[in-house]
Protein backbone atom coordinates (compact mmCIF):
# COMPACT_ATOMS: atom_id res chain seq x y z
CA UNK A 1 19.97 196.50 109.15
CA UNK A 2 19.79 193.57 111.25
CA UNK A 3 23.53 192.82 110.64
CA UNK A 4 24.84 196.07 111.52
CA UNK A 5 22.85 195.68 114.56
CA UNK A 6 25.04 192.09 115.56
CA UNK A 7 28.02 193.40 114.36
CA UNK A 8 27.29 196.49 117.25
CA UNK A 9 26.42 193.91 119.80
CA UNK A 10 29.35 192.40 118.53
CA UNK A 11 31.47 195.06 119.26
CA UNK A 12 30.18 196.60 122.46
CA UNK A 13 30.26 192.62 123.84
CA UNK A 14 34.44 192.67 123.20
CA UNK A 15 35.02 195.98 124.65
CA UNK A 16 32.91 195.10 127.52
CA UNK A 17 35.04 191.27 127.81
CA UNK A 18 38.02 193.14 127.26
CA UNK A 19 37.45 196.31 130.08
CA UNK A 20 36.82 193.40 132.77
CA UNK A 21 39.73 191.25 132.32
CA UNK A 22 41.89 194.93 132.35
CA UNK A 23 39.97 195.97 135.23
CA UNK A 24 40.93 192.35 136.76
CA UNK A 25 44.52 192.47 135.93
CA UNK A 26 44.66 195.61 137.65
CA UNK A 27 44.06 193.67 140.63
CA UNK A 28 46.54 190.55 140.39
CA UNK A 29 50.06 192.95 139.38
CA UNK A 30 51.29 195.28 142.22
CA UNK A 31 54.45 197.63 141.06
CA UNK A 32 56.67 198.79 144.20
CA UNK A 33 59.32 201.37 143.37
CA UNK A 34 61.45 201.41 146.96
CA UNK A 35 62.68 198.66 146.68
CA UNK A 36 61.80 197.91 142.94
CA UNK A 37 59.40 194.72 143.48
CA UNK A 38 56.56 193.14 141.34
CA UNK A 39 53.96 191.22 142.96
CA UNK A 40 51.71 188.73 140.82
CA UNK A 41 48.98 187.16 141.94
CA UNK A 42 47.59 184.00 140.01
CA UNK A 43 43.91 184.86 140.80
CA UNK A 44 42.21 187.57 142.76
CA UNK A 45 41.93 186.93 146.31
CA UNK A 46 38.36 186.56 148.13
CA UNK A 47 38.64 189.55 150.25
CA UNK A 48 38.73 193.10 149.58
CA UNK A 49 40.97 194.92 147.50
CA UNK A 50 42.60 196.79 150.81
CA UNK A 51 43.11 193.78 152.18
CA UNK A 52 44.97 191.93 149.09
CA UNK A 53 47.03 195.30 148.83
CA UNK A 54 48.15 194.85 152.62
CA UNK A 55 49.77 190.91 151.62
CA UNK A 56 51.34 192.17 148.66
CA UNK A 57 52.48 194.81 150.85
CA UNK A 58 53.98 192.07 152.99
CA UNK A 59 55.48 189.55 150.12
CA UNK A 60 57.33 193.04 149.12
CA UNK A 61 58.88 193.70 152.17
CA UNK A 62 57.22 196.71 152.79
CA UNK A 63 55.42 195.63 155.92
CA UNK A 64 55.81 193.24 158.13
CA UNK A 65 52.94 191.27 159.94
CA UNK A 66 54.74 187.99 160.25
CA UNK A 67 54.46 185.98 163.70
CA UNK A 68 58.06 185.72 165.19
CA UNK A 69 57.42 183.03 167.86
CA UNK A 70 55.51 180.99 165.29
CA UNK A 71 52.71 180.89 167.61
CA UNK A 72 48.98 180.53 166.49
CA UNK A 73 46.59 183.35 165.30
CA UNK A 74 43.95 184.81 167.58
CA UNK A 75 40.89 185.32 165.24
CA UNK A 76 40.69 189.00 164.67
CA UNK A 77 36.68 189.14 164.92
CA UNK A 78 33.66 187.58 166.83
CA UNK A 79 32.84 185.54 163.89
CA UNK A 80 36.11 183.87 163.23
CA UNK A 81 36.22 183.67 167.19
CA UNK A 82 32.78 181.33 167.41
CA UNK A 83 33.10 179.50 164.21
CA UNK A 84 37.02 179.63 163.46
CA UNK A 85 38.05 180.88 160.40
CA UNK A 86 37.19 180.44 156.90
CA UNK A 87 40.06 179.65 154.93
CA UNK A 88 40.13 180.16 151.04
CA UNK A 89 42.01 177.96 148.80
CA UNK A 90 45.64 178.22 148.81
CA UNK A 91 46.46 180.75 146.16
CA UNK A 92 50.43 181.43 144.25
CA UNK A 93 51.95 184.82 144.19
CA UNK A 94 55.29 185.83 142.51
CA UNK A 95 57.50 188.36 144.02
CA UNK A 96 60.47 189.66 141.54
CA UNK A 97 62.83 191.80 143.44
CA UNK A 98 64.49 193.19 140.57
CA UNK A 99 68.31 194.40 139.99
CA UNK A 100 69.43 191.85 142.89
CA UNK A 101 72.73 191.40 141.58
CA UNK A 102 75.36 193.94 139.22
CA UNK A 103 75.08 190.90 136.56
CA UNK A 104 72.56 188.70 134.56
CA UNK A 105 70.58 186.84 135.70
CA UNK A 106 70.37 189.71 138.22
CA UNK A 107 66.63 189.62 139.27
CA UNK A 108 65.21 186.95 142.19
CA UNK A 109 62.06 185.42 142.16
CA UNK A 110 60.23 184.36 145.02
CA UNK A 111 57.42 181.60 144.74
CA UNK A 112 54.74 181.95 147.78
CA UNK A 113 52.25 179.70 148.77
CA UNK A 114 49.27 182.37 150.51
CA UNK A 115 46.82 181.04 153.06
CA UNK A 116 44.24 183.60 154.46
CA UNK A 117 40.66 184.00 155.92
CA UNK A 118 38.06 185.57 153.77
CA UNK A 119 36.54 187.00 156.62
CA UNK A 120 40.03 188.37 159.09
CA UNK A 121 43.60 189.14 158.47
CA UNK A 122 44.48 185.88 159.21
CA UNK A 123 47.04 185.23 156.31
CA UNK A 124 50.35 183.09 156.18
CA UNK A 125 52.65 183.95 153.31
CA UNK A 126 54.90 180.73 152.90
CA UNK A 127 58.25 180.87 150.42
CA UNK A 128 58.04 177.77 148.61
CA UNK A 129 60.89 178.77 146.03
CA UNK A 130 63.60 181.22 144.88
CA UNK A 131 65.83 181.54 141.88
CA UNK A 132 67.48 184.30 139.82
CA UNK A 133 65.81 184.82 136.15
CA UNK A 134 67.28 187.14 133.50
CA UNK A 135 64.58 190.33 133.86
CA UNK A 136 66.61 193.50 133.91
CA UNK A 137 69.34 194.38 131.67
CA UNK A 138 72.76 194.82 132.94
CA UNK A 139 74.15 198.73 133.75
């Protein structure tokens, strides 16, 4: 009895391990269809889930929040404001815009180095590398 009883705990413990890192993954891969783009993020970000949608939005190309005179952020709340911001630890993301090219390797890969506040939409999405990889099969 006691044995069917840890082989349950067992059980319940992996489906529970298991439903978390799913329910995390969820979180890191963002699929765009126009244009057809996959964002991957190496770890969940510190904010909100909104908020990490809105700079995957942005390594896509779907938005556009960049800073064209390269000039400093304001702080987008009192907090940041008074104390400055509160920067998380610089984080990788992938972007593969896929079917770049008629032939293989027709997929590019971007590289981005992300810097953002935990607690504003201060972020800066910096291209640290780009190559073509084999992804998608030729037409």
């Amino acid at each position: 009895m006691k044995t069917y009883r840890l082989l349950l705990f067992a059980l319940i413990s992996v489906l529970l391990i298991l439903s978390v890192h799913a329910a995390k993954s969820d979180l890191l891969i963002y699929q765009y269809t126009n244009p057809e783009v996959t964002v991957s993020f190496s770890e969940p970000l510190e904010v909100s889930a909104e908020r990490q949608q809105v700079i995957a939005d942005e390594i896509a190309g779907i938005t556009s929040n960049t800073n064209p005179l390269n000039e400093s952020y304001m702080p987008n709340n009192l907090i940041c404001t008074l104390f400055g911001h509160d920067i998380a630890p610089q984080t990788t993301v992938t972007a593969t815009h896929h079917k770049v090219d008629k032939y293989n390797p027709r997929c590019l890969m971007e590289v981005y180095h992300v810097t953002y506040c935990k607690r504003c939409d201060y972020a800066v999405e910096e291209l640290v590398n780009d190559f073509f990889i084999f992804c998608c099969p030729e037409d």
